[in-house]
Protein backbone atom coordinates (compact mmCIF):
# COMPACT_ATOMS: atom_id res chain seq x y z
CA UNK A 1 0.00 0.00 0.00
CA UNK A 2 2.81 2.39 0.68
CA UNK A 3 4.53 1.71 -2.98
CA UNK A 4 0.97 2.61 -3.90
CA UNK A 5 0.35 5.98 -2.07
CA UNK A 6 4.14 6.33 -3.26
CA UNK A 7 3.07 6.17 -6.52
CA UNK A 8 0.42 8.69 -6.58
CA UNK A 9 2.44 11.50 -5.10
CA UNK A 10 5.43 10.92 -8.07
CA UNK A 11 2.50 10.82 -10.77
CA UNK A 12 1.03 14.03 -9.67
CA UNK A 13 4.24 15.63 -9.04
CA UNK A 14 4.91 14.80 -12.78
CA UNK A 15 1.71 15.84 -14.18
CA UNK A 16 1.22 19.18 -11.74
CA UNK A 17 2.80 21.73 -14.05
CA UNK A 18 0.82 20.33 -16.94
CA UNK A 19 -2.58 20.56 -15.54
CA UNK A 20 -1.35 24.39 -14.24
CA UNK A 21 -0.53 25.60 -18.13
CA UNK A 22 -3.06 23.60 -20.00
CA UNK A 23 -7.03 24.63 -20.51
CA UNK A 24 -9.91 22.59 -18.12
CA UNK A 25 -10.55 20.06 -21.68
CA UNK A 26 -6.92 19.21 -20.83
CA UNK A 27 -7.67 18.63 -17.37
CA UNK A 28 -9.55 15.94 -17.85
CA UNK A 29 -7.24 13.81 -20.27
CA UNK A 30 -4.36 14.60 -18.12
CA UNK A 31 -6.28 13.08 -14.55
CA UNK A 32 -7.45 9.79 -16.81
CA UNK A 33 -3.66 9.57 -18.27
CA UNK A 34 -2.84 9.80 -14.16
CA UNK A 35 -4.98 7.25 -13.31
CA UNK A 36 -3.92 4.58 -16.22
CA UNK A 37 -0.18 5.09 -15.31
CA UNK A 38 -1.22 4.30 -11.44
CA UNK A 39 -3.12 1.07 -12.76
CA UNK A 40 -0.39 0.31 -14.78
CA UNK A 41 2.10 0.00 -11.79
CA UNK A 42 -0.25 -1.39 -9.72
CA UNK A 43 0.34 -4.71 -8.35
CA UNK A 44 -1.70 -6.96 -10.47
CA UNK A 45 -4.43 -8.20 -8.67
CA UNK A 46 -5.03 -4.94 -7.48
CA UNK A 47 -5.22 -4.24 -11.31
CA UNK A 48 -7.80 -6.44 -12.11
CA UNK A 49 -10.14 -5.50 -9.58
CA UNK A 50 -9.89 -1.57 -10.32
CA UNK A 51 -10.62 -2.51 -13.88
CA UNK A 52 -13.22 -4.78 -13.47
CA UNK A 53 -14.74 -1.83 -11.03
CA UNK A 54 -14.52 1.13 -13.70
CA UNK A 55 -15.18 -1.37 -16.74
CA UNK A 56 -18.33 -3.64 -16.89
CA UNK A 57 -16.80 -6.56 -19.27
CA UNK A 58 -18.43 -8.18 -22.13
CA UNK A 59 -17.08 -11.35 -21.11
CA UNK A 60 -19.38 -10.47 -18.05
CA UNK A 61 -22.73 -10.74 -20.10
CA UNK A 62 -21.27 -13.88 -21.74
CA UNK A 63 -20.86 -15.80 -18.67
CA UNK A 64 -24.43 -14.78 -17.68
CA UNK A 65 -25.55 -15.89 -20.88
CA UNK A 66 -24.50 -19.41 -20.88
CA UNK A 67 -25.45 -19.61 -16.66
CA UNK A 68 -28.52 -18.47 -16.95
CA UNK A 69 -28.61 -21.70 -20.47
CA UNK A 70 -27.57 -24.23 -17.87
CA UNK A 71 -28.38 -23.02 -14.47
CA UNK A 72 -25.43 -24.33 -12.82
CA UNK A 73 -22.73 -21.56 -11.69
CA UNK A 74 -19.89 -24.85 -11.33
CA UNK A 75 -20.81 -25.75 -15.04
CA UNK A 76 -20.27 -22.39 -16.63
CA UNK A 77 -16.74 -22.15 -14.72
CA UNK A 78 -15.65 -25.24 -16.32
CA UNK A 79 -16.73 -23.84 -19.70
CA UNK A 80 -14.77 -21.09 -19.12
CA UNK A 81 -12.02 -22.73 -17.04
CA UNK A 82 -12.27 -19.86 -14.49
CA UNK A 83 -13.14 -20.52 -10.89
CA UNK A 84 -16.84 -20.72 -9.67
CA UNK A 85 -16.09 -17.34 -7.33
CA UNK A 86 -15.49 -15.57 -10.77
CA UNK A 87 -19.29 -16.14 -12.05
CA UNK A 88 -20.34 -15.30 -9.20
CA UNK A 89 -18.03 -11.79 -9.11
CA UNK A 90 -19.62 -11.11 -12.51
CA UNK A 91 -23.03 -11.84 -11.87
CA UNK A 92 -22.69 -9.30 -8.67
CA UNK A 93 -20.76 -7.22 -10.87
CA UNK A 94 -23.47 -6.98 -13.57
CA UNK A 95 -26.27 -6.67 -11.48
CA UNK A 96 -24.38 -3.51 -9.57
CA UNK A 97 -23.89 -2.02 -12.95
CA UNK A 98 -27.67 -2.27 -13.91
CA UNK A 99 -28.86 -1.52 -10.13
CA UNK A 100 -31.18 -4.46 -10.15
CA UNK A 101 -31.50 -8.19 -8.92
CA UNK A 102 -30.83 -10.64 -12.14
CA UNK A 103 -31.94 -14.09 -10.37
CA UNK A 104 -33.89 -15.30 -7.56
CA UNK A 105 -32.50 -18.63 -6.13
CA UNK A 106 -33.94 -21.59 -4.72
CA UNK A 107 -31.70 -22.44 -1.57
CA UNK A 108 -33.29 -25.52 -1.32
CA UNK A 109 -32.79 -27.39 -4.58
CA UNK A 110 -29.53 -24.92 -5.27
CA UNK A 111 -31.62 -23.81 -8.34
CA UNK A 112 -31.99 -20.48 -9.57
CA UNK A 113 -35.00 -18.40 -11.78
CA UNK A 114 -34.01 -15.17 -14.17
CA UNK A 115 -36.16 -12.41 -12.82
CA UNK A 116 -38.40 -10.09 -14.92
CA UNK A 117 -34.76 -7.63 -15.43
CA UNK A 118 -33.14 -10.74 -15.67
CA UNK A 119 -34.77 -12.26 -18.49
CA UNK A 120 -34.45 -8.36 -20.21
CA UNK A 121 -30.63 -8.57 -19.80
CA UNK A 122 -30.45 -11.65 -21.10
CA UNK A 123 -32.28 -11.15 -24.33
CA UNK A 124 -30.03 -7.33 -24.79
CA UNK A 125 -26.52 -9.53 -23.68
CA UNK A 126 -27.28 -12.23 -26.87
CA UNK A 127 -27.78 -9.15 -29.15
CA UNK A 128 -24.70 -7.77 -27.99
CA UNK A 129 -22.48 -10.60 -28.06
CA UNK A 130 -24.06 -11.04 -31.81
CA UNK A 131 -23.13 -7.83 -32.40
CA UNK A 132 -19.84 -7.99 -31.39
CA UNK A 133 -18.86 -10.91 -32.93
CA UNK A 134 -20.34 -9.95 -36.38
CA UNK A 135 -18.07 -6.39 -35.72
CA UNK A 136 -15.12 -8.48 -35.21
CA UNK A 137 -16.20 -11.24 -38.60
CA UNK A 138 -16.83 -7.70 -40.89
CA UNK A 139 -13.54 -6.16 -39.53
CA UNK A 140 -11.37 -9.86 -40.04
CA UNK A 141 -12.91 -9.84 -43.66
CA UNK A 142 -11.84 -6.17 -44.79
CA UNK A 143 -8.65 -7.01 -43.31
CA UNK A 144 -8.52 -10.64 -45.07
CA UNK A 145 -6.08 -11.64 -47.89
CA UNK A 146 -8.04 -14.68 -49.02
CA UNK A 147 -10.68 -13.71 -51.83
CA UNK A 148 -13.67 -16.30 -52.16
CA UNK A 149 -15.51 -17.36 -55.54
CA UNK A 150 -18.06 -19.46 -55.87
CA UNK A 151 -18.88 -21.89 -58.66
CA UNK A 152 -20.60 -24.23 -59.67
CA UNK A 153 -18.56 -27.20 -60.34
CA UNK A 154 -19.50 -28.16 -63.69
CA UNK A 155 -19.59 -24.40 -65.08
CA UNK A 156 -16.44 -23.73 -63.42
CA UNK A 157 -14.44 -26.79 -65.31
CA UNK A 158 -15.17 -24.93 -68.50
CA UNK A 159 -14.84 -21.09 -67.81
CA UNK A 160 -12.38 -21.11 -65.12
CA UNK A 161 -9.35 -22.65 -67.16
CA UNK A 162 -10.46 -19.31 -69.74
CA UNK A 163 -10.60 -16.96 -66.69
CA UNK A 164 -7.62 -17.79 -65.23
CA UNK A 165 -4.44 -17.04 -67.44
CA UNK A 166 -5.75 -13.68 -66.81
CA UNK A 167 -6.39 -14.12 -62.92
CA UNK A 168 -2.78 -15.58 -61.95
CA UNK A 169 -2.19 -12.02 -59.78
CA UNK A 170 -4.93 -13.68 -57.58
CA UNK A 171 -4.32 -17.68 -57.49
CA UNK A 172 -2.03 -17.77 -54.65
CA UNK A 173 -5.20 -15.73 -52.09
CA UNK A 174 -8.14 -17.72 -54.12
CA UNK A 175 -10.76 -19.75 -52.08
CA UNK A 176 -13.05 -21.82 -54.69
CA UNK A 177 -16.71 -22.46 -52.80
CA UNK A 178 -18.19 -25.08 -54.86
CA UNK A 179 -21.56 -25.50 -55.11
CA UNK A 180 -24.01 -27.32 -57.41
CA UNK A 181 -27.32 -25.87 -56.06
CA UNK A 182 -28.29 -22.31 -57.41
CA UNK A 183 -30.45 -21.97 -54.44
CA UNK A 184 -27.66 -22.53 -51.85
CA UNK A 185 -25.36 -20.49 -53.85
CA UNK A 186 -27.99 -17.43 -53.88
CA UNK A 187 -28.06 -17.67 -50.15
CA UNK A 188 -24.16 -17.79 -49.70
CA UNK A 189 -24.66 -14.49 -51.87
CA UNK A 190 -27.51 -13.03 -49.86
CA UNK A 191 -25.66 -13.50 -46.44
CA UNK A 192 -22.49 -12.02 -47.89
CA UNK A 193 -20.78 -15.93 -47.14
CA UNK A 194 -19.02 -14.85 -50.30
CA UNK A 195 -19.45 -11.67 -52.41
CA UNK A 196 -19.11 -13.40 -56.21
CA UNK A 197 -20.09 -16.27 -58.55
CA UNK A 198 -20.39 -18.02 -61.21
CA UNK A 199 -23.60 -19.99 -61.90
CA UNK A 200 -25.85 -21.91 -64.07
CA UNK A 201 -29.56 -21.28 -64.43
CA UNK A 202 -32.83 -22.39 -65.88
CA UNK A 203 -33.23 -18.43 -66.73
CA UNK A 204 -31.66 -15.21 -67.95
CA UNK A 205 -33.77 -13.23 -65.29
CA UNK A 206 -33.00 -12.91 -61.50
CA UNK A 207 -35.31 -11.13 -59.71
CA UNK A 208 -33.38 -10.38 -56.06
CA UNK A 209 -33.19 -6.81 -56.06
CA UNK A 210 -30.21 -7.84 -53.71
CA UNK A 211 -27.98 -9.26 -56.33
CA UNK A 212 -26.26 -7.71 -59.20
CA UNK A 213 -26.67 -10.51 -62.39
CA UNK A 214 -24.52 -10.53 -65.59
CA UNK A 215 -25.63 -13.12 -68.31
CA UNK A 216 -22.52 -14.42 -69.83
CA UNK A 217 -23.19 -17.49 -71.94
CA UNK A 218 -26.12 -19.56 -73.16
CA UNK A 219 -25.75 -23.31 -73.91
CA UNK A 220 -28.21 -25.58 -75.54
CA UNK A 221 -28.88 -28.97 -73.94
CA UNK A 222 -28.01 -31.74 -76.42
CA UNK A 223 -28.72 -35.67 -76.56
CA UNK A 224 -25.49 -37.69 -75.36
CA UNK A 225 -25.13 -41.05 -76.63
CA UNK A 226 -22.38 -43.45 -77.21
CA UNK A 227 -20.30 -43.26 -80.34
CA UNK A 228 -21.57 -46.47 -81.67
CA UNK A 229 -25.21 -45.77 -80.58
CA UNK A 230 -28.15 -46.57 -83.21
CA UNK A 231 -28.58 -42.70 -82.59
CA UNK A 232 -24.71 -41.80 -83.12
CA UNK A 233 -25.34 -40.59 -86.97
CA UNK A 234 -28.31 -38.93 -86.85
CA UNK A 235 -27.93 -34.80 -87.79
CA UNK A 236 -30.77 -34.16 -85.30
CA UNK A 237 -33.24 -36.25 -83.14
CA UNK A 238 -36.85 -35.78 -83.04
CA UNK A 239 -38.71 -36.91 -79.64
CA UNK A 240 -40.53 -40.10 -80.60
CA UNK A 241 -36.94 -41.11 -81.52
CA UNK A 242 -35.46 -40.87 -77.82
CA UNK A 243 -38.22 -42.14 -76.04
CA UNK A 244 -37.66 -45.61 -76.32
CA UNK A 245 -34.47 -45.41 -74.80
CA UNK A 246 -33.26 -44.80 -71.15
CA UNK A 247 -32.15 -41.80 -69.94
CA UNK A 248 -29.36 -40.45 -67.23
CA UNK A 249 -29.26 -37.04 -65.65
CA UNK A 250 -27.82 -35.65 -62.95
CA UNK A 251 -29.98 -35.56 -59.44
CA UNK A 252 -31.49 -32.79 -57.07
CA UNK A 253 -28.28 -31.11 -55.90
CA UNK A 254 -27.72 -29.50 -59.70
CA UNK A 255 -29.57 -26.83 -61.53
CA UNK A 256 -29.45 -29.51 -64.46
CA UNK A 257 -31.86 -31.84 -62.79
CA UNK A 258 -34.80 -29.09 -62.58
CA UNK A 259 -34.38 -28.49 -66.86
CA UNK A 260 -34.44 -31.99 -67.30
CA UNK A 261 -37.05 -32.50 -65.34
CA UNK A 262 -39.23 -29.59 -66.90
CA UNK A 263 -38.01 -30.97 -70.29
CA UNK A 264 -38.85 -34.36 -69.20
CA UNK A 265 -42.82 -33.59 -68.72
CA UNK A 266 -42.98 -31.32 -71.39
CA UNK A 267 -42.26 -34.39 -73.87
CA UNK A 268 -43.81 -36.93 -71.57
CA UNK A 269 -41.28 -38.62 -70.86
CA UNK A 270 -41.26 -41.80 -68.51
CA UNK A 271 -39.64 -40.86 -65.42
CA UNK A 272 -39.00 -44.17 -64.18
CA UNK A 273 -36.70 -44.68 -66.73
CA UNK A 274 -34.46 -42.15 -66.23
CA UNK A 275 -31.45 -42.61 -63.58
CA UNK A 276 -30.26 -39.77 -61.35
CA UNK A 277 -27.04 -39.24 -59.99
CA UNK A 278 -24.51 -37.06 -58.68
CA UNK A 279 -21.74 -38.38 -60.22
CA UNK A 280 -20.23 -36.90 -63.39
CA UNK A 281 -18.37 -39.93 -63.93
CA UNK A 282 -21.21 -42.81 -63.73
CA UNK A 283 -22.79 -40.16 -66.32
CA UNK A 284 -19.96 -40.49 -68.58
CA UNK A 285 -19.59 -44.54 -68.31
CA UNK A 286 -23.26 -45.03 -68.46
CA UNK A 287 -23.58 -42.73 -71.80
CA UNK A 288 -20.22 -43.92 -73.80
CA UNK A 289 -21.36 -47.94 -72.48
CA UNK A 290 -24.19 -47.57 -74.51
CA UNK A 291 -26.49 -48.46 -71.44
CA UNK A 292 -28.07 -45.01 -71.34
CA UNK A 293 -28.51 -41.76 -73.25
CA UNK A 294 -28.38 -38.21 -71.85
CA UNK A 295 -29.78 -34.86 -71.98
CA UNK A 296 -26.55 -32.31 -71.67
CA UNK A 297 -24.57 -29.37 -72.56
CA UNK A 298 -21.03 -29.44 -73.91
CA UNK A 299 -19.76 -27.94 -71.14
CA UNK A 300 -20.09 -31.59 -69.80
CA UNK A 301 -18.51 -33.66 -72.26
CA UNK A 302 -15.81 -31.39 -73.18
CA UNK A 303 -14.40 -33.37 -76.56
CA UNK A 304 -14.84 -37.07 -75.39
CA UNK A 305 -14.47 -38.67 -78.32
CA UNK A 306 -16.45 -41.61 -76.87
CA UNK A 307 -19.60 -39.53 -77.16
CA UNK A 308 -21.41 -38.00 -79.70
CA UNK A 309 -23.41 -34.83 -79.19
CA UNK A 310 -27.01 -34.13 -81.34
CA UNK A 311 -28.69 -31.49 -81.12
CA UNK A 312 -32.60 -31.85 -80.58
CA UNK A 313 -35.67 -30.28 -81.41
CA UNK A 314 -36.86 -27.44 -78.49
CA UNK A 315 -33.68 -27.88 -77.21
CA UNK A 316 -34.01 -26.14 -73.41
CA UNK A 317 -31.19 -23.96 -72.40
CA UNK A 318 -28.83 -23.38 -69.61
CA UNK A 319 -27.76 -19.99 -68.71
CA UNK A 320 -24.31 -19.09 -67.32
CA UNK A 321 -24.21 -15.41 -64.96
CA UNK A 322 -22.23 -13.94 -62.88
CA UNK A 323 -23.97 -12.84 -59.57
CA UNK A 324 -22.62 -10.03 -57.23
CA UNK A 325 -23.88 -8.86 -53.87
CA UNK A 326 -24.53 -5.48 -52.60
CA UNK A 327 -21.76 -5.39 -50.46
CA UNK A 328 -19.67 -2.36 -49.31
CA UNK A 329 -17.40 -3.90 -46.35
CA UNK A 330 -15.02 -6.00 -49.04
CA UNK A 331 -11.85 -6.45 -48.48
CA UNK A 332 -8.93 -4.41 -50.65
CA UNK A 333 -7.91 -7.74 -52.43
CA UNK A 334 -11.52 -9.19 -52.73
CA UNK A 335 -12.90 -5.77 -54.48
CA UNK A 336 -9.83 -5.46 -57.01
CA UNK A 337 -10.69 -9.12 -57.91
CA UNK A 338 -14.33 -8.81 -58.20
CA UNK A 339 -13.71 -5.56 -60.35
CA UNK A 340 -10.69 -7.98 -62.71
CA UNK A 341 -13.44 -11.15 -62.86
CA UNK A 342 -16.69 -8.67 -64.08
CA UNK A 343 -14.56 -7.39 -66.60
CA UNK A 344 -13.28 -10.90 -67.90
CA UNK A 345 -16.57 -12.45 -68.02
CA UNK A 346 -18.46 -9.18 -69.51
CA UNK A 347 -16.25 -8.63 -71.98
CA UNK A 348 -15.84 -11.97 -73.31
C-alpha cells in the first residue's frame, strides 16, 4: 500500500505543471492519463479488480448468458475454465452495474430463476455478443487476404481454365466455394458468405433486387449417346426417336436436374426410366457404355471422343451469370478481384 500511495504523489508531481498551463478540456485527459499510469504500476491483482470496477466486461454478459442456459454456476466455470467465485463476481458485478437483482435462487434445490430484469438482460446480452462478434467477422474480412468465388462445379471446369491465365495475380489468395445448387449459392450471396459467382440457371432473369446478375453465356442442352449408338449418326433427333431409350441425368443437388425435369414432362417422358445421380463420372460410363442416353450441354462432355453430341428439337437452355452482392465492407484484395473477374466475363 505504501509503494501505492508512493506512486500517486510521483505521478502528480509529474503531471502538476501540466494541468497548471493547459485549458480545463486538458484537465480531464491529463487526470485519466494519471490514473492509467497508477493502474499500470499497480500490483496486479489490485489491477484487475480496479478494472473490473470502472469497466463492466463483455465477457461479463457472456458468462451470464450461458449460466442463466444451464443453471449451474460450477458448469459455466468449467466452460470457461475460471473458478466458480469468478461467475459469481460477474453476476454481482453486472447486477451492480444495472442496479437491479438478475436471479432469484432456490436455496433448497440450489436452483436459480431469471427475474423479470433478468430475463431483459439476457435477451439485450445475446444481441450484444451477436453484435460484437459480427463487428469483429466484418472487420477480419476487410482485413482478409483470401478472396472467395463461388462456382458451380461443372460451369467452373469450362470457364475457369479461360478466366484464369488472366487471374494468376490472384491464385495464390483464391478460395473456390463449390456448389451445385443455385439456391444454396444465392443464399451464400444473400448472407455475404461470399461476395461473387459463377452460376448456371434455368433463366436469364434474377429477380433479387439484392444481387447484381450478368448473363454471360447460353448453352443448348443436347442428346449424349455413345459413339456407336443406333442414334450416333443422326444430324438431329426428333422426340418419338429418344423415347424408347433410357435416360441419365444428374440428381437434385444441380440446376441440371430441374431443366431436365421440366423438359422431361414437357415431352412426356417416362420418369422411371431415367437414372439420377450425382456423379459426373457414372454419367460419362453409363452414356459412352451404350447403357443409357443423356440430356446435356457441352460444357459436360468437353471433346470425349467416346460420345457424340445431337442437337434436338426445343432444345431447353442453360444460362451461365455472374452474380454479385450489394456489399460495401469487401476487403482491398476481394474488391480489385471482383472488379478484374466482371470485366473478364463481360467482356468476353
Amino acid at each position: 500500500m505504501e509503494q501505492i500511495v508512493e506512486n500517486w504523489y510521483n505521478f502528480f508531481l509529474k503531471y502538476l505543471v501540466e494541468f497548471i498551463s493547459e485549458p480545463i478540456w486538458a484537465w480531464c485527459l491529463l487526470f485519466w492519463k494519471v490514473i492509467i499510469n497508477l493502474i499500470y504500476n499497480m500490483n496486479i491483482e489490485i489491477k484487475h479488480i480496479i478494472i473490473g470496477v470502472l469497466f463492466m466486461k463483455i465477457q461479463d454478459l457472456i458468462y451470464y448468458r450461458y449460466l442463466a442456459d444451464c443453471s449451474s454456476f460450477t458448469k459455466t466455470a468449467e466452460k470457461f475454465y475460471v473458478s466458480q467465485p469468478s461467475i459469481s463476481i460477474a453476476l454481482k458485478r453486472l447486477e451492480e452495474e444495472f442496479g437491479t437483482q438478475l436471479i432469484t435462487r432456490d436455496r433448497s434445490s440450489r436452483s436459480f430463476d431469471l427475474t423479470a430484469t433478468g430475463k431483459i438482460l439476457y435477451n439485450r446480452a445475446g444481441e450484444i455478443i451477436n453484435l460484437l462478434e459480427t463487428t469483429r467477422s466484418d472487420i477480419d474480412s476487410l482485413n482478409s487476404k483470401t478472396i472467395e468465388l463461388g462456382f458451380d462445379p461443372l460451369i467452373g471446369s469450362f470457364y475457369l481454365p479461360k478466366l484464369v491465365p488472366n487471374l494468376s495475380d490472384f491464385m495464390s489468395q483464391l478460395n473456390l466455394v463449390e456448389e451445385s445448387h443455385l439456391d444454396k449459392m444465392i443464399d451464400l450471396l444473400r448472407h455475404h458468405t461470399i461476395s461473387i459467382a459463377i452460376v448456371g440457371s434455368d433463366t436469364s432473369q434474377f429477380l433479387d433486387k439484392s444481387i447484381h446478375h450478368y448473363l454471360i453465356d447460353e448453352k443448348k442442352f443436347k442428346l449424349c449417346v455413345a459413339k456407336d449408338h443406333p442414334l450416333a449418326k443422326q444430324e438431329q433427333v426428333s422426340v418419338e426417336m429418344m423415347l424408347e431409350y433410357s435416360f441419365v441425368a444428374f440428381d437434385h443437388n444441380y440446376v441440371q436436374n430441374n431443366i431436365f425435369k421440366q423438359w422431361a414432362k414437357n415431352i412426356s417422358l417416362d420418369i422411371s426410366k431415367v437414372t439420377f445421380t450425382k456423379d459426373i463420372q457414372t454419367i460419362r460410363t453409363f452414356i459412352s457404355s451404350g447403357a443409357t442416353i443423356g440430356l446435356m450441354t457441352d460444357i459436360v462432355f468437353q471433346d470425349d471422343p467416346n460420345i457424340v453430341m445431337i442437337p434436338i428439337e426445343k432444345a431447353p437452355t442453360l444460362y451461365i451469370s455472374l452474380l454479385m452482392n450489394k456489399q460495401d465492407n469487401l476487403s482491398e484484395s476481394q474488391s480489385e478481384f471482383n472488379t478484374v473477374l466482371y470485366n473478364q466475363v463481360t467482356q468476353q
